[in-house]
C-alpha atoms as a PDB file:
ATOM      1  CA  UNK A   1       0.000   0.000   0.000  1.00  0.00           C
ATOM      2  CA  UNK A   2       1.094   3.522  -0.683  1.00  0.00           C
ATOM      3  CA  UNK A   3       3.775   2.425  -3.286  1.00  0.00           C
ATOM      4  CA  UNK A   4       1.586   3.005  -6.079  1.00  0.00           C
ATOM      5  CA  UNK A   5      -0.347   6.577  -6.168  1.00  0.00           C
ATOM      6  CA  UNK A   6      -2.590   7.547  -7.963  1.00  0.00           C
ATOM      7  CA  UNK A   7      -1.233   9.860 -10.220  1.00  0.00           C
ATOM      8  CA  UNK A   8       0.904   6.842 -11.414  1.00  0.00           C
ATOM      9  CA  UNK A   9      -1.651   4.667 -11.476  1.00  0.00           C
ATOM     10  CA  UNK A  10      -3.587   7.175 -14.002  1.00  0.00           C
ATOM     11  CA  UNK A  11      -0.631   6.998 -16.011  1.00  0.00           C
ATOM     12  CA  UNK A  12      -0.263   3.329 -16.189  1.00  0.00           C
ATOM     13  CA  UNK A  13      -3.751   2.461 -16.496  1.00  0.00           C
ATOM     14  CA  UNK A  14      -3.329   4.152 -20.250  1.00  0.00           C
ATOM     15  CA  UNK A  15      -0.570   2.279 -20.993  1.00  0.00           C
ATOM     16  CA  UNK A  16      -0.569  -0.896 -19.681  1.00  0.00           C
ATOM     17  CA  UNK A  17      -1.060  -3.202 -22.328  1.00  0.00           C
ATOM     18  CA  UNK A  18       1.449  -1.990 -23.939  1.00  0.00           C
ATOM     19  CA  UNK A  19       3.979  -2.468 -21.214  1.00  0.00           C
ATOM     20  CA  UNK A  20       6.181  -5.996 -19.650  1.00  0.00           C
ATOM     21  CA  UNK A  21       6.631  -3.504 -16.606  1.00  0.00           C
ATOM     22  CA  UNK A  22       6.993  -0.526 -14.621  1.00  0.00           C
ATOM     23  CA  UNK A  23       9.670   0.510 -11.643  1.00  0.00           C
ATOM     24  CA  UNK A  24       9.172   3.716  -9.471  1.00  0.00           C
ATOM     25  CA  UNK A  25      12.356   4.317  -8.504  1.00  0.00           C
ATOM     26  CA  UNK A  26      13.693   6.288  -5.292  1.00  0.00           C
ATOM     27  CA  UNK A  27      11.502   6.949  -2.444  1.00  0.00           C
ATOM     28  CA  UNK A  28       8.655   9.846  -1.950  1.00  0.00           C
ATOM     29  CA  UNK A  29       7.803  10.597  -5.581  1.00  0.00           C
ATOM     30  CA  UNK A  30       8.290  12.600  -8.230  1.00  0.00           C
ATOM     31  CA  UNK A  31      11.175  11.202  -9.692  1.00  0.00           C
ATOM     32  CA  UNK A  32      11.057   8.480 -13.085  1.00  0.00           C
ATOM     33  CA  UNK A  33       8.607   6.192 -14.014  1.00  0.00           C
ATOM     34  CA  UNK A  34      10.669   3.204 -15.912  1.00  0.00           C
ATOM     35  CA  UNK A  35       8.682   1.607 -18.184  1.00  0.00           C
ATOM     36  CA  UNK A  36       9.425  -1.544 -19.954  1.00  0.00           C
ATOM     37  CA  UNK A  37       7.054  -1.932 -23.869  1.00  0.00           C
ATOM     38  CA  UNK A  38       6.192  -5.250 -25.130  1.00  0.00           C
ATOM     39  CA  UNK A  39       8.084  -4.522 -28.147  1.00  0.00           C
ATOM     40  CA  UNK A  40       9.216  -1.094 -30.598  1.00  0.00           C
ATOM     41  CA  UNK A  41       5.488  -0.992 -31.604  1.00  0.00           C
ATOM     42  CA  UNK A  42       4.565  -0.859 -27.832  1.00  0.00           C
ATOM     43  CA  UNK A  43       7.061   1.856 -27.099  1.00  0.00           C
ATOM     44  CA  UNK A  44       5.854   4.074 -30.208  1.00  0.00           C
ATOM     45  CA  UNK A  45       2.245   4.030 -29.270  1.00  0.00           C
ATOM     46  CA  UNK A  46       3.230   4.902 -25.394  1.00  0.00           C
ATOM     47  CA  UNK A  47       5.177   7.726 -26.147  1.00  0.00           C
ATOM     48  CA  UNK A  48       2.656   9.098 -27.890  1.00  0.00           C
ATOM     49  CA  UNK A  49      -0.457   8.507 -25.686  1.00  0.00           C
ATOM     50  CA  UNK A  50       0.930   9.909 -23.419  1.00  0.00           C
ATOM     51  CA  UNK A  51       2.547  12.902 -25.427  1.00  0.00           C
ATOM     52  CA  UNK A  52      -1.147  13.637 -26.421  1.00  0.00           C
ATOM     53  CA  UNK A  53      -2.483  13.270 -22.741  1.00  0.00           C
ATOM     54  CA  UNK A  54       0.580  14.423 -20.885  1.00  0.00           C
ATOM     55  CA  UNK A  55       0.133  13.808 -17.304  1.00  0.00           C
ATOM     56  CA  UNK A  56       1.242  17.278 -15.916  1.00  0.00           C
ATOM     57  CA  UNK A  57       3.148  20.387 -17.248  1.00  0.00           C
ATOM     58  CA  UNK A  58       6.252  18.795 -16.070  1.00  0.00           C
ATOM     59  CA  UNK A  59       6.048  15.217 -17.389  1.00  0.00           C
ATOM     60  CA  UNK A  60       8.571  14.403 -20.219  1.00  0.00           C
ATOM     61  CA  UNK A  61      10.217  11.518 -21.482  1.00  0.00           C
ATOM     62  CA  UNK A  62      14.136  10.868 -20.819  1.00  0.00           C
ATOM     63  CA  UNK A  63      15.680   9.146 -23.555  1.00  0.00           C
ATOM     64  CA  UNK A  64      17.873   6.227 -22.087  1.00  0.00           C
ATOM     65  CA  UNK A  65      20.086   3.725 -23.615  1.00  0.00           C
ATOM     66  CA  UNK A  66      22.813   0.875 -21.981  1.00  0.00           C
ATOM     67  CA  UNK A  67      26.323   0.798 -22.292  1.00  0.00           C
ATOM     68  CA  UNK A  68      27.540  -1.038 -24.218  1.00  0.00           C
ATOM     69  CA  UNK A  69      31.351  -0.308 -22.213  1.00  0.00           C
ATOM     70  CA  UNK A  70      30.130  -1.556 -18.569  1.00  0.00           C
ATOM     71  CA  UNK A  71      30.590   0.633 -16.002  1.00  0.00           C
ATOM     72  CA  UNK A  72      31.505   4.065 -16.533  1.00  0.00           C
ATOM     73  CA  UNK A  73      31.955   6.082 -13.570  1.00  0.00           C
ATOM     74  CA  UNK A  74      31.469  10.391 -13.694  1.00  0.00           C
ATOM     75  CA  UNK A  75      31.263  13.460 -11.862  1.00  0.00           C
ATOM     76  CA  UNK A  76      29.818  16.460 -11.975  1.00  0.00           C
END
């Protein structure tokens, strides 16, 4: 209880059957929303749903990718 609010919920109930899964990570909220698509198709038709019903001002989507050099550490 309380790990899923209902803000997200609104936003996964739109997308769900598009998605293998979903992570909330940190703690408290308002941080990402990682979202795993079935397939390319999946992740096309997400982004825009939720493009065209954007779930507040701030939402956007972070464009993320894995290394493909392991572990790469950085400061800033």
């Amino acid at each position: 209880q309380g790990t899923n609010p209902a803000s997200v919920k609104a936003i996964t109930d739109k997308i769900d059957d598009l998605c293998l899964g979903y992570k909330l990570p940190g703690a408290g909220g308002g941080g990402y929303l990682y979202m795993v698509a079935k397939d390319e198709d999946a992740a096309i038709r997400i982004r825009k749903t939720l493009q065209q019903e954007q779930p507040n001002p701030k939402a956007r989507f972070v464009k993320m990718t894995l290394s493909q050099k392991g572990l790469e550490v950085s400061k800033s």
